[in-house]
N, C-alpha and C. Protein backbone atom coordinates (compact mmCIF):
# COMPACT_ATOMS: atom_id res chain seq x y z
N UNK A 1 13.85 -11.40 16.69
CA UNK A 1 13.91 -9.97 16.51
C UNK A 1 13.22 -9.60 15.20
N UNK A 2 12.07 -8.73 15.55
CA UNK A 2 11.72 -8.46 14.01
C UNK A 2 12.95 -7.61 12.72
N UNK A 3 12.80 -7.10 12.10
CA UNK A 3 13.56 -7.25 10.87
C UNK A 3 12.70 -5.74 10.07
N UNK A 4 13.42 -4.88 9.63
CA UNK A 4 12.51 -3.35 9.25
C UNK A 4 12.81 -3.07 8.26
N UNK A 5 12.49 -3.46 6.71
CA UNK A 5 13.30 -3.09 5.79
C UNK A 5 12.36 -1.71 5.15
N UNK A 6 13.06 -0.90 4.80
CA UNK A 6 13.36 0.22 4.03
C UNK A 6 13.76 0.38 2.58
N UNK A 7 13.00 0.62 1.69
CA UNK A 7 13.37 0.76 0.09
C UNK A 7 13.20 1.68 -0.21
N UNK A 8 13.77 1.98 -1.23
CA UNK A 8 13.46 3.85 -2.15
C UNK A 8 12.18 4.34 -2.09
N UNK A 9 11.74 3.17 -3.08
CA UNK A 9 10.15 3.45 -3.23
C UNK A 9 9.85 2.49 -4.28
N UNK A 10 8.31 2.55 -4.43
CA UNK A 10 7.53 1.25 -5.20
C UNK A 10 6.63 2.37 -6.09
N UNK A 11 6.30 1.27 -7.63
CA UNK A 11 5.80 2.62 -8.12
C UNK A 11 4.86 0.92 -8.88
N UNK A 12 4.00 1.45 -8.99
CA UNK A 12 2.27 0.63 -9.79
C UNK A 12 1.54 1.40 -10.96
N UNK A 13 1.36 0.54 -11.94
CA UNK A 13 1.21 1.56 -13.20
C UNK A 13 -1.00 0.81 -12.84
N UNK A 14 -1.27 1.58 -13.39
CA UNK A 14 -2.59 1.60 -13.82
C UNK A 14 -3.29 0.35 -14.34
N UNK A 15 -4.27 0.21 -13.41
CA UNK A 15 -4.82 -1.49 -13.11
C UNK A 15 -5.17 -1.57 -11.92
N UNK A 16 -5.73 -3.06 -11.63
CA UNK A 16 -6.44 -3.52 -10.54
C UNK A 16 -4.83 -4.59 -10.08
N UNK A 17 -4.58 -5.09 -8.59
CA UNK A 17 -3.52 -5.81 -8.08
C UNK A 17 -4.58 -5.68 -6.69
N UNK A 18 -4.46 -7.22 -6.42
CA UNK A 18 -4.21 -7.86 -4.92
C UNK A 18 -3.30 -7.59 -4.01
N UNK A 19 -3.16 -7.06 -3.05
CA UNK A 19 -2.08 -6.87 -2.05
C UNK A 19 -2.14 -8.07 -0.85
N UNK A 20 -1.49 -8.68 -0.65
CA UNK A 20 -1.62 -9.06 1.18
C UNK A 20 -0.32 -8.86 1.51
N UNK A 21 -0.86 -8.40 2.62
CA UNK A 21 0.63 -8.68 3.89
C UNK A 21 0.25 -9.44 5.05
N UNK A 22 1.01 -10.69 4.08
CA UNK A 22 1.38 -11.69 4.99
C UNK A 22 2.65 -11.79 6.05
N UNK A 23 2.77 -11.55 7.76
CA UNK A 23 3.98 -12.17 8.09
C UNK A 23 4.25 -10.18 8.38
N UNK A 24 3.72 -8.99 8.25
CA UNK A 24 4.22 -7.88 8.19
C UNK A 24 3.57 -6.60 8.04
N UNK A 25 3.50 -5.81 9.06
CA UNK A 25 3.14 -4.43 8.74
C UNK A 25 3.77 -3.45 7.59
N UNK A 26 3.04 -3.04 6.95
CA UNK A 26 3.39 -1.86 6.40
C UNK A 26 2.87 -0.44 6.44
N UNK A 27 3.94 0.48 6.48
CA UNK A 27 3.19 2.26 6.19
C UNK A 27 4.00 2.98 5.41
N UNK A 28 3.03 2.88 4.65
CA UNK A 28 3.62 3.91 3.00
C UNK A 28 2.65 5.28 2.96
N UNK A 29 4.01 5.85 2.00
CA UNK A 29 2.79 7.43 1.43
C UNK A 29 3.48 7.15 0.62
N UNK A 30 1.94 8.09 -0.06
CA UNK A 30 2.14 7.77 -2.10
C UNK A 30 2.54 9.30 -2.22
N UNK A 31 3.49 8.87 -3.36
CA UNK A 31 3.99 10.10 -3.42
C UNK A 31 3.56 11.42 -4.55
N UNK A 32 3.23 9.96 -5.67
CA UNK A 32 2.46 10.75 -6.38
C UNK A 32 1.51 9.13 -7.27
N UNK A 33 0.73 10.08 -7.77
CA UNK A 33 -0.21 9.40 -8.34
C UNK A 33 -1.75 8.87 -7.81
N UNK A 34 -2.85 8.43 -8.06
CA UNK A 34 -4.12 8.23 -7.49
C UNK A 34 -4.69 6.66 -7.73
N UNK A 35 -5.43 6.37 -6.56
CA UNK A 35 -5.57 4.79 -6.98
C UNK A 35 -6.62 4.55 -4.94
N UNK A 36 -7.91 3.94 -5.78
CA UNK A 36 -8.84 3.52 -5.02
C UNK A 36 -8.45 2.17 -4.03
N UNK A 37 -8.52 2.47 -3.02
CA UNK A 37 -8.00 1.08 -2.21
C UNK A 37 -9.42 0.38 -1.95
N UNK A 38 -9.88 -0.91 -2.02
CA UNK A 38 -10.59 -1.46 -1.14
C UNK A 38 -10.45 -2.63 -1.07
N UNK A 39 -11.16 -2.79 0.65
CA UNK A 39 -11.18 -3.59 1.57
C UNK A 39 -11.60 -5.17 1.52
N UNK A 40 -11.33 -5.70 2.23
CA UNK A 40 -12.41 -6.96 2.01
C UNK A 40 -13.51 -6.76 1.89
N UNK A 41 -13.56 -6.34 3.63
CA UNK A 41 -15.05 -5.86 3.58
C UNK A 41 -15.95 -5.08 2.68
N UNK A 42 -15.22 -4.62 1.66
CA UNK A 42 -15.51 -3.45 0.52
C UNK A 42 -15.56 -1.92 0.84
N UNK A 43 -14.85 -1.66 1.45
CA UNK A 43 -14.74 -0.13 1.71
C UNK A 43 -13.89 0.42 1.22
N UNK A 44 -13.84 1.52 0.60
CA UNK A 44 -13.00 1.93 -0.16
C UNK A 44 -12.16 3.16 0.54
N UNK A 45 -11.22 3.27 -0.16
CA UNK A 45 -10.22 4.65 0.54
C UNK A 45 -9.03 5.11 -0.90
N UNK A 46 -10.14 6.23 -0.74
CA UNK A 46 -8.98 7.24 -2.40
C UNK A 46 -7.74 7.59 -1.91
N UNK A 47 -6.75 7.98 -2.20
CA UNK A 47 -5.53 8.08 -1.83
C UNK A 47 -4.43 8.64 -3.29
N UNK A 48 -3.72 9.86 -3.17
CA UNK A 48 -3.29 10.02 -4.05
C UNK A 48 -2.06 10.94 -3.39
N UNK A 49 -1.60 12.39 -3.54
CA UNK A 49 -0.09 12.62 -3.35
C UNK A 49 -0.35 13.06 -1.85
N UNK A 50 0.80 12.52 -0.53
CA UNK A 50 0.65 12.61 0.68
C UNK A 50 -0.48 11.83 1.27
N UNK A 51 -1.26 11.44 0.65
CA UNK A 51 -1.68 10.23 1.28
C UNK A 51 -0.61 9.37 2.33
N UNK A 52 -0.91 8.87 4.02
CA UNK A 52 -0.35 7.92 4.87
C UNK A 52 -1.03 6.89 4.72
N UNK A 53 -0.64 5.65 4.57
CA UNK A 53 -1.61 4.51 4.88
C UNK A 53 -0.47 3.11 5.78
N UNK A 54 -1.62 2.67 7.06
CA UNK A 54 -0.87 2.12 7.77
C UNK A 54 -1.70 0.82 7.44
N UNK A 55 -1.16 -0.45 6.98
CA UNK A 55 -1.63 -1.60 7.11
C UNK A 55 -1.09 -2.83 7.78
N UNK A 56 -2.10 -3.23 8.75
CA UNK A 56 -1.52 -3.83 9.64
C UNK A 56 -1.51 -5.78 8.66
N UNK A 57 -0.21 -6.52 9.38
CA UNK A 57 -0.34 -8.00 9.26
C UNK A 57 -1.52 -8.23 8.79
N UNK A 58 -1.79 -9.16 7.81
CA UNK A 58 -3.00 -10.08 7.39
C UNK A 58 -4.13 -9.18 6.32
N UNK A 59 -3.93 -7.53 6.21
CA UNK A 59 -4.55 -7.26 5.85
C UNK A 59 -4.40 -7.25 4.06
N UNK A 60 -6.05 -7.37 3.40
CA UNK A 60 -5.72 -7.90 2.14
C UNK A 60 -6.59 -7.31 1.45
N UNK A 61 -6.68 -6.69 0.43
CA UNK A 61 -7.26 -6.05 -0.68
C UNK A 61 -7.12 -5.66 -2.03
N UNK A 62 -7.90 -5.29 -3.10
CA UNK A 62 -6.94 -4.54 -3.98
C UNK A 62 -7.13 -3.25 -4.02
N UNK A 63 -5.98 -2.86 -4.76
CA UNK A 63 -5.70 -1.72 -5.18
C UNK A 63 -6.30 -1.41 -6.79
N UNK A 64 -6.95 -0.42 -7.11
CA UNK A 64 -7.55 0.31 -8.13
C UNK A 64 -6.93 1.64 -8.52
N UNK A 65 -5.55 1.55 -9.28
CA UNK A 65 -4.61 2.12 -9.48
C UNK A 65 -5.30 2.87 -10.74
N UNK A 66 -5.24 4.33 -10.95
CA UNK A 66 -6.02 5.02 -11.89
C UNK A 66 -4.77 5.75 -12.76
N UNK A 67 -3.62 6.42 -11.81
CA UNK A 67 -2.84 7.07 -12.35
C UNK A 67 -1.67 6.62 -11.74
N UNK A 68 -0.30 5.91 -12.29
CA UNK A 68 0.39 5.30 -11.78
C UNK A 68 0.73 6.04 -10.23
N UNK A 69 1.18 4.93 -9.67
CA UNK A 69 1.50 5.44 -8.18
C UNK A 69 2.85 5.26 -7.49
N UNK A 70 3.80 5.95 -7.06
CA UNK A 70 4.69 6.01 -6.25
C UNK A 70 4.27 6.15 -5.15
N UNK A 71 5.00 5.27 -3.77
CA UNK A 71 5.55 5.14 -3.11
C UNK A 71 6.31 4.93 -2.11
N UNK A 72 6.65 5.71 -1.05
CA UNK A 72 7.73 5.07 -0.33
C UNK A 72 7.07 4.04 0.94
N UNK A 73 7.98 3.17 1.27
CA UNK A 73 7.37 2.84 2.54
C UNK A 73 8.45 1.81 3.39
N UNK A 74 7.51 1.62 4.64
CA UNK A 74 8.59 0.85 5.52
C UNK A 74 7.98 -0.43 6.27
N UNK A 75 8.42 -1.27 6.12
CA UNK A 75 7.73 -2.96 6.68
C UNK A 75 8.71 -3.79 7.76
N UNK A 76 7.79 -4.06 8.53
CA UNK A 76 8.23 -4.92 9.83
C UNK A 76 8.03 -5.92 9.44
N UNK A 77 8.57 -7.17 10.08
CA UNK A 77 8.67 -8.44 10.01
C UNK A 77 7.95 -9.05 11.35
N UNK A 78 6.66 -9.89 11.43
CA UNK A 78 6.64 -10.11 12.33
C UNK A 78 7.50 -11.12 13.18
């Protein structure tokens, strides 16, 4: 049975960070703050307050956090 956890929220101060999700989907909105996502492939995606972002299992990039960022989100287990 997968497994769905739910937290307050996540907050990233200003900097570059690696993400993967290994083993799990995630979909967060930021709640506040701005920060450049890109891809492996190198594509980028700005994102700042109400931003949705759905990332599926395996996917891996960093984040280019400009102005700290909140927030919330929710992850499956595969």
């Amino acid at each position: 049975m997968n497994s769905i956890v739910v937290p307050d929220a996540s907050t990233a101060g200003p900097g570059p960070f690696t993400a993967v999700r290994d083993g799990y989907h995630e979909v967060c909105q930021i709640l506040s703050g701005r920060a450049t996502i890109v891809g492996q492939d190198g594509t980028t995606q700005e994102v700042g307050p109400g931003s949705t972002l759905v990332m599926p299992a395996g996917r891996q990039g960093e984040w280019r956090v400009h102005e700290t960022v909140r927030k919330t989100y929710v992850t499956t287990r595969l």
